[in-house]
C-alpha atoms as a PDB file:
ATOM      1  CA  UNK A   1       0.000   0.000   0.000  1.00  0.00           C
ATOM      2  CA  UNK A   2       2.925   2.593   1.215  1.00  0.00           C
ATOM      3  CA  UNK A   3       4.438   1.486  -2.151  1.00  0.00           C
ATOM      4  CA  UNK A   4       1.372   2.418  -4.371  1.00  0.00           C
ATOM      5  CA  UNK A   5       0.945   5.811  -2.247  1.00  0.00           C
ATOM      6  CA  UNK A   6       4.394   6.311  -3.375  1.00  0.00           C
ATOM      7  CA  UNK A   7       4.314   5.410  -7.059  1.00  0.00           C
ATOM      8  CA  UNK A   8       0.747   7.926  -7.071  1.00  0.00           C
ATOM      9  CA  UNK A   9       2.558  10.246  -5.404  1.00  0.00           C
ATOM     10  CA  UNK A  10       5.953  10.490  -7.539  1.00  0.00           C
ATOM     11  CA  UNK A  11       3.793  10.541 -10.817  1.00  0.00           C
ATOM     12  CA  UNK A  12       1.705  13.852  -9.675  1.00  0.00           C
ATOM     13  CA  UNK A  13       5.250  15.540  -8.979  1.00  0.00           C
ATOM     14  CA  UNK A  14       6.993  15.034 -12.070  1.00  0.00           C
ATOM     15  CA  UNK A  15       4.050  15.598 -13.927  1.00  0.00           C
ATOM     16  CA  UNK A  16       3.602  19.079 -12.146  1.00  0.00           C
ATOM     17  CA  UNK A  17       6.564  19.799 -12.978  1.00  0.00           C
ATOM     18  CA  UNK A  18       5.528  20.225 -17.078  1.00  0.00           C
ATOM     19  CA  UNK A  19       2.265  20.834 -16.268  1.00  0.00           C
ATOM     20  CA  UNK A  20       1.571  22.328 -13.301  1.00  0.00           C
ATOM     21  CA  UNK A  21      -1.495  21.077 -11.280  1.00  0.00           C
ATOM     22  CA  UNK A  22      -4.603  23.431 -11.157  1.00  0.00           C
ATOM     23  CA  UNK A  23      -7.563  23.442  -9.369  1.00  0.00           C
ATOM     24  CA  UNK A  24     -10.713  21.904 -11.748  1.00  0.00           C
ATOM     25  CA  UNK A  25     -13.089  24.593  -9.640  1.00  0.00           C
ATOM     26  CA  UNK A  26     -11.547  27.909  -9.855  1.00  0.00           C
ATOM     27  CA  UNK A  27      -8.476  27.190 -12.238  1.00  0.00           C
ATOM     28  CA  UNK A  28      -5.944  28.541 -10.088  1.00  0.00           C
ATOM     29  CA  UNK A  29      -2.792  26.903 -10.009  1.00  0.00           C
ATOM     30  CA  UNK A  30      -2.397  24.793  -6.480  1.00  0.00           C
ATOM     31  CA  UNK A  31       0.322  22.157  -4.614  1.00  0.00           C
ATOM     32  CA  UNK A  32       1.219  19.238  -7.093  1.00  0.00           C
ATOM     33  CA  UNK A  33      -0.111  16.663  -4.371  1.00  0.00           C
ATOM     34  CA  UNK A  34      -3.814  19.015  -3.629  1.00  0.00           C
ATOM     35  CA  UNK A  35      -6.704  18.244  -5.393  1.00  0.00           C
ATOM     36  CA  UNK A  36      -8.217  21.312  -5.161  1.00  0.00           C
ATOM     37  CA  UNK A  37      -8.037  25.081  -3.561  1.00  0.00           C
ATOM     38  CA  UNK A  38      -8.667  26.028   0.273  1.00  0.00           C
ATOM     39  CA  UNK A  39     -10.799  28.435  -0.646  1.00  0.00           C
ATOM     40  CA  UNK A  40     -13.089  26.288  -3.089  1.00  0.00           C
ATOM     41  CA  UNK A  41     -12.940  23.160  -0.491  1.00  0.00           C
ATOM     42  CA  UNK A  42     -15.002  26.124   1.839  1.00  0.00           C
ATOM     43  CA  UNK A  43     -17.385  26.945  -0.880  1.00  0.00           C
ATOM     44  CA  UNK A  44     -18.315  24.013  -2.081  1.00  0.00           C
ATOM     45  CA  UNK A  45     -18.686  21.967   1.045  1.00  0.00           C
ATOM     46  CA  UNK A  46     -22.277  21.036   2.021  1.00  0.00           C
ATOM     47  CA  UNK A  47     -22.568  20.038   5.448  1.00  0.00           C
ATOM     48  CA  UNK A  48     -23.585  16.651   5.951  1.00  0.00           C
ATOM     49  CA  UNK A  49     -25.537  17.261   8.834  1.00  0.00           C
ATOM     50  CA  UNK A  50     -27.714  18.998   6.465  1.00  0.00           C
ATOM     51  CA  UNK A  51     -28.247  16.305   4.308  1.00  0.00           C
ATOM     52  CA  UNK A  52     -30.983  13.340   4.038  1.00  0.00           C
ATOM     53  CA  UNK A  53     -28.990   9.972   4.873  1.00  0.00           C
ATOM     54  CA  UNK A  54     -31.993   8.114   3.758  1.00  0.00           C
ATOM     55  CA  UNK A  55     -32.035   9.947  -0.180  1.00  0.00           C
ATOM     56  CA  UNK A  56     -28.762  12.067  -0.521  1.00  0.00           C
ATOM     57  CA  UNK A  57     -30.818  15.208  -0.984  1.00  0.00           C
ATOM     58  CA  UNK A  58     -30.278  18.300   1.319  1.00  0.00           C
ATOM     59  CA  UNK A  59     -33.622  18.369   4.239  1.00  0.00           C
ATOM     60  CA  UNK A  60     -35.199  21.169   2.316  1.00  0.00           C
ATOM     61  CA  UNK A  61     -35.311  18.706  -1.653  1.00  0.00           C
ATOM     62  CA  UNK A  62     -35.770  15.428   0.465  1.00  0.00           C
ATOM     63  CA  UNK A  63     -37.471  12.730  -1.762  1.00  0.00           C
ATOM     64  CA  UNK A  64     -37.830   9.680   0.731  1.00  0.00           C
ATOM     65  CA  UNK A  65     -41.604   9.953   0.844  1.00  0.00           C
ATOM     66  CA  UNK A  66     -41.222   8.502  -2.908  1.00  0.00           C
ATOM     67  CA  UNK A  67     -40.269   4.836  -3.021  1.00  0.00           C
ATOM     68  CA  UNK A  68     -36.405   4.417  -3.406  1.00  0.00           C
ATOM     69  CA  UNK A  69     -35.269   1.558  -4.391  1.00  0.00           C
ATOM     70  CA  UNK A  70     -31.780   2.171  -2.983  1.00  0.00           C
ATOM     71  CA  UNK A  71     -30.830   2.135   1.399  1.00  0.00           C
ATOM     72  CA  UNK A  72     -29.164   5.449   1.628  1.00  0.00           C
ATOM     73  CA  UNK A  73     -27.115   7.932  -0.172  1.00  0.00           C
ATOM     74  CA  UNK A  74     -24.484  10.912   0.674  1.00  0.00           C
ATOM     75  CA  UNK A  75     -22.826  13.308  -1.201  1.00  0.00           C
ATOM     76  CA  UNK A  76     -20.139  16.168  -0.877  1.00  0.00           C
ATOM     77  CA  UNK A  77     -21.162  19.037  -2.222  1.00  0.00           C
ATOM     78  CA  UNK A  78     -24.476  20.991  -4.158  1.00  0.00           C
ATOM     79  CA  UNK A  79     -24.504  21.039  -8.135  1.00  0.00           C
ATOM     80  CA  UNK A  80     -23.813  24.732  -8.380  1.00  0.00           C
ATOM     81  CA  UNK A  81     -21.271  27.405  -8.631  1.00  0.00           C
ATOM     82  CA  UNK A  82     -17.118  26.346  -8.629  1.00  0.00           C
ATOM     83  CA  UNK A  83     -18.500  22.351  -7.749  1.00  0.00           C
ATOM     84  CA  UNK A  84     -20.141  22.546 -11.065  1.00  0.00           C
ATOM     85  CA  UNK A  85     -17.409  23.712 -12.441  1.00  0.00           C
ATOM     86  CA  UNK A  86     -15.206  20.702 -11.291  1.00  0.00           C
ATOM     87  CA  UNK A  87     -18.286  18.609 -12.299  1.00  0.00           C
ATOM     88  CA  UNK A  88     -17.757  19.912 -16.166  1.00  0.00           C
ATOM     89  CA  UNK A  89     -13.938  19.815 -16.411  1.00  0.00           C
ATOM     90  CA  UNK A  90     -14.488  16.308 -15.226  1.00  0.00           C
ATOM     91  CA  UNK A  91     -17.437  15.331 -17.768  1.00  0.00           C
ATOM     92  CA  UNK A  92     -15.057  16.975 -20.533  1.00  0.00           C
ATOM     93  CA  UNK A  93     -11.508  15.304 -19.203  1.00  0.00           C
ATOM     94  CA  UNK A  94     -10.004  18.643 -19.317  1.00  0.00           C
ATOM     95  CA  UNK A  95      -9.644  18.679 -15.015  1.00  0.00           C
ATOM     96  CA  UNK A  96      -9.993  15.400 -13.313  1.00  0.00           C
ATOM     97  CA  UNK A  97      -9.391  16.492  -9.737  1.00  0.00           C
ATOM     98  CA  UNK A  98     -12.508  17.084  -9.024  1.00  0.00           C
ATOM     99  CA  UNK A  99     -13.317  13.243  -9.264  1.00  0.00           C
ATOM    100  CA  UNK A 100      -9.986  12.784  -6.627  1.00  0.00           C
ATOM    101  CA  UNK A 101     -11.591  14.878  -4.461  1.00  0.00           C
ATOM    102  CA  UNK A 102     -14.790  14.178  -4.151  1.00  0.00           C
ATOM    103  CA  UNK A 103     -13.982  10.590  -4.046  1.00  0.00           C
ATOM    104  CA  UNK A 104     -11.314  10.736  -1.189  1.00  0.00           C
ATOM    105  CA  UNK A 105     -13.867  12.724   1.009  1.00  0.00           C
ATOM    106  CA  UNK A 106     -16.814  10.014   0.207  1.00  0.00           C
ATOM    107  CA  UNK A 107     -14.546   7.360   0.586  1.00  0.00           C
ATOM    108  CA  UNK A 108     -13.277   8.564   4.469  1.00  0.00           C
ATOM    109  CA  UNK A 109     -16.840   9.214   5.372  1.00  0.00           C
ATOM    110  CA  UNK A 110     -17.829   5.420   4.151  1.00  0.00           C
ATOM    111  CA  UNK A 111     -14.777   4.549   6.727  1.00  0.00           C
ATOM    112  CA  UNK A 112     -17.312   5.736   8.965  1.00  0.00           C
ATOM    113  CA  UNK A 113     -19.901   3.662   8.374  1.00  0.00           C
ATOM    114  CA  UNK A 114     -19.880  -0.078   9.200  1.00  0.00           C
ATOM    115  CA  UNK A 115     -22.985  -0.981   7.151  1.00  0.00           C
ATOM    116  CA  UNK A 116     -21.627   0.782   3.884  1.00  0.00           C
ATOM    117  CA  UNK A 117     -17.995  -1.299   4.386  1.00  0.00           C
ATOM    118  CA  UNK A 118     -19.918  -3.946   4.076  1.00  0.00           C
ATOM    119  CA  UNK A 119     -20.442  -3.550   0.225  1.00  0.00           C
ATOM    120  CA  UNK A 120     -18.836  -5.974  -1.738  1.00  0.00           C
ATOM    121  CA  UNK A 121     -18.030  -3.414  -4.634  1.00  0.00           C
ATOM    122  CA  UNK A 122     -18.688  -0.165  -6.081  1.00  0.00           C
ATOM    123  CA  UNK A 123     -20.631   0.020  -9.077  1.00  0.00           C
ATOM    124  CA  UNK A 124     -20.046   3.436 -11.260  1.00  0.00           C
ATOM    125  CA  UNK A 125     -23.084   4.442 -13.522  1.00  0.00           C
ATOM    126  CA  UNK A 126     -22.513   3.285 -17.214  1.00  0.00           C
ATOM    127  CA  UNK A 127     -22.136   5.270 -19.880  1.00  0.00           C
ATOM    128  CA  UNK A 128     -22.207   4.342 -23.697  1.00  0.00           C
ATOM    129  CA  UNK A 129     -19.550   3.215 -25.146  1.00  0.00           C
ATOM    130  CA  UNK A 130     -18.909   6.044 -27.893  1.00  0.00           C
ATOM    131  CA  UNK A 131     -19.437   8.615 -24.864  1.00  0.00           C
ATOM    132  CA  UNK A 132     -16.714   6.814 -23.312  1.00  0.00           C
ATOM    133  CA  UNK A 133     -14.439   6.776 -25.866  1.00  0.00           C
ATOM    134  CA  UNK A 134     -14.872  10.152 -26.547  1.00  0.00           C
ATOM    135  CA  UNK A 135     -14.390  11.446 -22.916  1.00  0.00           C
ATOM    136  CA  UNK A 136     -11.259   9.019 -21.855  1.00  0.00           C
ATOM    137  CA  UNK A 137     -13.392   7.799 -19.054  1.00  0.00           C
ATOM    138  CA  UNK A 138     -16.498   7.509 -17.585  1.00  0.00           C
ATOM    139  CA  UNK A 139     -16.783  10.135 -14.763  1.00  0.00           C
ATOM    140  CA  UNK A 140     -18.748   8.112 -12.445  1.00  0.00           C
ATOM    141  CA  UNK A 141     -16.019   5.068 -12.596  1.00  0.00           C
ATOM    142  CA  UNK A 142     -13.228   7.806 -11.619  1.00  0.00           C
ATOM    143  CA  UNK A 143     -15.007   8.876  -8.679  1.00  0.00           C
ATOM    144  CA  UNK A 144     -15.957   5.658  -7.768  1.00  0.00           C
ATOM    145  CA  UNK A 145     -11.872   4.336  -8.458  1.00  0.00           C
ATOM    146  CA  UNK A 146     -10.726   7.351  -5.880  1.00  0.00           C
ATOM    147  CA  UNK A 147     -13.524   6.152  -3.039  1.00  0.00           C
ATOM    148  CA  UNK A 148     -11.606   2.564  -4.053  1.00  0.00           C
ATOM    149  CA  UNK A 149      -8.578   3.728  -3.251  1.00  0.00           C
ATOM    150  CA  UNK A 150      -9.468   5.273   0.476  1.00  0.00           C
ATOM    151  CA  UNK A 151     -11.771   2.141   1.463  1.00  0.00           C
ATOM    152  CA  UNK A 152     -10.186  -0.644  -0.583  1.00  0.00           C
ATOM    153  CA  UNK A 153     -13.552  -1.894  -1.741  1.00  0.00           C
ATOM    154  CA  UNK A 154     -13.195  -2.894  -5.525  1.00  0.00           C
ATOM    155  CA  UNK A 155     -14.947  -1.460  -8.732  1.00  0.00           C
ATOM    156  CA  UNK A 156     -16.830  -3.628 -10.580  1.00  0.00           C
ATOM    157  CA  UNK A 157     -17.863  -2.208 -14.495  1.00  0.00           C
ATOM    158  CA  UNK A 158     -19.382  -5.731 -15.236  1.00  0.00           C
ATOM    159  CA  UNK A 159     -22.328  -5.682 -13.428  1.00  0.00           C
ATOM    160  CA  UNK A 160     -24.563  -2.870 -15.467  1.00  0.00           C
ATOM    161  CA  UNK A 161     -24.279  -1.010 -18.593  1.00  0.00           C
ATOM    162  CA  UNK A 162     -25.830   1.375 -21.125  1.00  0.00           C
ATOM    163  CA  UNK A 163     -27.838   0.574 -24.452  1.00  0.00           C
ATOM    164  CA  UNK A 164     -26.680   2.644 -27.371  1.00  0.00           C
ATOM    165  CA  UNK A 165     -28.867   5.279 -28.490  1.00  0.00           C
ATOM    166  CA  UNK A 166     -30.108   7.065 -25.064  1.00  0.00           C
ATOM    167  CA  UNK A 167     -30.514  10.617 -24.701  1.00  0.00           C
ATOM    168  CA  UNK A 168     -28.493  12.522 -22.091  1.00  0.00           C
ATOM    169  CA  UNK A 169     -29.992  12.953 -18.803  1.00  0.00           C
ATOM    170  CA  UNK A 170     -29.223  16.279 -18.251  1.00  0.00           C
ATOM    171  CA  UNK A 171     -31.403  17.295 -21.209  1.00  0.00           C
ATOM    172  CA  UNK A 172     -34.580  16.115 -20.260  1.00  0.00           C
ATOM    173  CA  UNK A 173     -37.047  16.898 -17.387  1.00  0.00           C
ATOM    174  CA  UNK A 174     -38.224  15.080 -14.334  1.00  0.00           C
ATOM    175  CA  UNK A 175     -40.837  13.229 -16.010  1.00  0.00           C
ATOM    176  CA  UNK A 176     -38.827  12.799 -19.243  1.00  0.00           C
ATOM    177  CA  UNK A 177     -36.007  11.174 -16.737  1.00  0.00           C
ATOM    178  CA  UNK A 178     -37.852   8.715 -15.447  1.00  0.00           C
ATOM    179  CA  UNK A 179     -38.589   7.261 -18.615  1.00  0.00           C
ATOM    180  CA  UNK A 180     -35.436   7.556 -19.750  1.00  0.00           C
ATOM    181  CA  UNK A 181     -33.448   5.218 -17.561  1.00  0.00           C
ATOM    182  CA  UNK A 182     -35.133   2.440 -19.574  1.00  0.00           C
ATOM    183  CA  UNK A 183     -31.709   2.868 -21.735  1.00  0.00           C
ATOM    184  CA  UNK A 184     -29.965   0.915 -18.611  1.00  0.00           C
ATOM    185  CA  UNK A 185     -29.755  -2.409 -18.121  1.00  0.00           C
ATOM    186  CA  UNK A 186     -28.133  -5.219 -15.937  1.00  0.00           C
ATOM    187  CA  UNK A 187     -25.744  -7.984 -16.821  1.00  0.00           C
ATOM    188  CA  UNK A 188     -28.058 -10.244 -15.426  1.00  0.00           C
ATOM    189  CA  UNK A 189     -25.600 -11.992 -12.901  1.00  0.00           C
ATOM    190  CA  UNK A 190     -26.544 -13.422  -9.804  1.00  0.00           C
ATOM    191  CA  UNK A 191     -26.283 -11.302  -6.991  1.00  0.00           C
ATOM    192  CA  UNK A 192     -28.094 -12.957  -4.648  1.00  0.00           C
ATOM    193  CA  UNK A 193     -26.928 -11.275  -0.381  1.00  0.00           C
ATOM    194  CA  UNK A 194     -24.654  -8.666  -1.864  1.00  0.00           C
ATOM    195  CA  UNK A 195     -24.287  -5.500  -0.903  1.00  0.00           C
ATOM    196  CA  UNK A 196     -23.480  -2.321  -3.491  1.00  0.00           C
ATOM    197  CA  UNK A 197     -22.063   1.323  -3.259  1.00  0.00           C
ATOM    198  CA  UNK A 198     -23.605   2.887  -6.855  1.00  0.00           C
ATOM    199  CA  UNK A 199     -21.917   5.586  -7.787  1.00  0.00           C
ATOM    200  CA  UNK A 200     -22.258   8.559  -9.961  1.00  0.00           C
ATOM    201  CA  UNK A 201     -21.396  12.296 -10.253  1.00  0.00           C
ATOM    202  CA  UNK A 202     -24.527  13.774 -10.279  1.00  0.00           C
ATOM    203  CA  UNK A 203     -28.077  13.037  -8.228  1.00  0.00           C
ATOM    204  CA  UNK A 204     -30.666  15.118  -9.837  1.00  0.00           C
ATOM    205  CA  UNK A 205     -33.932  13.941  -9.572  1.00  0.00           C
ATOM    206  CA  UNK A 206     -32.441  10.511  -8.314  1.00  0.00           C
ATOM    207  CA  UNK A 207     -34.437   8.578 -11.177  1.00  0.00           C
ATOM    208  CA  UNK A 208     -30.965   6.772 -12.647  1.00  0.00           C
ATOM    209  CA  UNK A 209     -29.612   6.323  -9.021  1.00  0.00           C
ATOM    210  CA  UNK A 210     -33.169   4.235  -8.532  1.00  0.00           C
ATOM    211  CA  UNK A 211     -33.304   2.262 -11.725  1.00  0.00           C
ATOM    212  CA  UNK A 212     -30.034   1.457 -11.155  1.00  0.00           C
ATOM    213  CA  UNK A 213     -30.329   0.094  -7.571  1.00  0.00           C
ATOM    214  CA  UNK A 214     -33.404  -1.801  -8.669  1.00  0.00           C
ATOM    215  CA  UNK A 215     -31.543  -3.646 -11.508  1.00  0.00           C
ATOM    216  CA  UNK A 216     -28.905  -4.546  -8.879  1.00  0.00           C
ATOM    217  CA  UNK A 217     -31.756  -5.720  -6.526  1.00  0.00           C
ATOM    218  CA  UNK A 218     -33.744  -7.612  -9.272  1.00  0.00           C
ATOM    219  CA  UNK A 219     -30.477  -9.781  -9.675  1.00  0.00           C
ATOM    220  CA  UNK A 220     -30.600 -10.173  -6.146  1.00  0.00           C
ATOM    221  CA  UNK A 221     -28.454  -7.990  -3.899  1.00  0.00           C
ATOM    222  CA  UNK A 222     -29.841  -7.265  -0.496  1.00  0.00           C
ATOM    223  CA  UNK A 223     -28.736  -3.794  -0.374  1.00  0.00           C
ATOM    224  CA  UNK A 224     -27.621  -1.029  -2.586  1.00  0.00           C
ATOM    225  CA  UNK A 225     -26.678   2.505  -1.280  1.00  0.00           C
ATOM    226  CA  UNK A 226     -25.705   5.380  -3.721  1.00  0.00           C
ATOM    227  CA  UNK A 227     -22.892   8.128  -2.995  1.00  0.00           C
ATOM    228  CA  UNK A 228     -22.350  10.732  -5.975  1.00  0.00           C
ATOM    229  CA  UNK A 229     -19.865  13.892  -6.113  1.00  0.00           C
ATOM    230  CA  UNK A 230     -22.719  16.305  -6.309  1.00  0.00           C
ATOM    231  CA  UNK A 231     -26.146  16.954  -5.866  1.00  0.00           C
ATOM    232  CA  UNK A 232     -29.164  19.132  -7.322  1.00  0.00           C
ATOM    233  CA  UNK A 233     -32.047  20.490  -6.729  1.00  0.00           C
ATOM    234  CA  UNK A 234     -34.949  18.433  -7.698  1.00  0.00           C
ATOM    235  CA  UNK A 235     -36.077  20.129 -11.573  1.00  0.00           C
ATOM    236  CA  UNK A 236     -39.947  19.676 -11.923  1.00  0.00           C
ATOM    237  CA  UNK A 237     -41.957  17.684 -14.690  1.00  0.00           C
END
């Protein structure tokens, strides 16, 4: 472990060195080994005392009166201002800090929690396979790789994936959403007693975080609990 710190470690220096590291939220330029900038840790933390365990919405957007099919949820920070900023440069590969960061602080607070070390992986949210091609990586599957590294749960990529031919999430409304999600699908494994962490960048109106924790139940894992980067406020149909 001290040596794969070290090899991580020794690859962000020399490579600061040519390029130097920047933060993905304000653009600033920052240590080689920090993720991102004091000042936009501050202003894009969201407490979690302020936030639903139960649906991974802040108290004010909670959605727990619907039926979830997932056990829980957190989050680090609200879908606005410099954290969706990291949340772009991330979607477009130009930053991918924000995916580090995000991850590493999920990961520490699941080190807190004795149910969610339980899980037996973390499962990203799939993307298509030309959007993945085209963006390096899926963003979901970076974040989950960093909360990987802190809790030393695996990824698995196998386990659920996209059909070609969806339309982006973030283009359609809250009715249009939950439609949508029809576009994922499971591998159809058995699953039968384990336990998930799904993972994904962005909870909007929580309609892929559901459809995906219901394909992973449907193959028979007895719990399924979501963490994403960010989080928004509930758009209307």
């Amino acid at each position: 472990m001290k040596q794969t710190h070290l090899l991580r470690n020794s690859y962000r220096f020399l490579i600061d060195l040519v390029y130097p590291n920047r933060c993905p939220c304000c653009n600033q330029v920052i240590a080689w080994d920090a993720w991102i900038c004091e000042a936009c840790q501050i202003e894009t933390a969201l407490n979690p005392d302020t936030v639903c365990s139960g649906c991974g919405k802040p108290f004010d957007d909670c959605m727990c009166s619907e039926s979830l099919a997932f056990d829980g949820a957190m989050t680090v920070s609200r879908y606005e201002g410099r954290a969706r900023q990291g949340i772009l440069q991330l979607k477009q590969a130009e930053n991918l800090n924000f995916a580090n960061y995000t991850g590493t602080v999920l990961g520490e607070r699941i080190l807190q929690k004795p149910d969610w070390m339980m899980a037996d992986a973390i499962v990203p949210v799939p993307m298509q396979q030309h959007q993945w091609i085209l963006r390096g990586k899926n963003p979901a599957e970076r974040i989950a790789n960093a909360i990987s590294f802190v809790t030393k749960i695996p990824v698995r990529t196998d386990l659920l994936w996209k059909k070609p031919g969806g339309i982006p999430q973030h283009t359609l409304n809250a009715e249009q959403r939950r439609t949508n999600v029809l576009q994922f699908a499971s591998a159809g494994k058995s699953l039968k007693g384990y336990i998930f962490i799904l993972c994904d960048d962005v909870l909007t109106t929580g309609s892929t975080a559901n459809y995906c924790a219901s394909l992973l139940k449907q193959c028979g894992a007895e719990r399924v609990y979501v963490a994403t980067a960010t989080t928004t406020t509930r758009i209307k149909a």
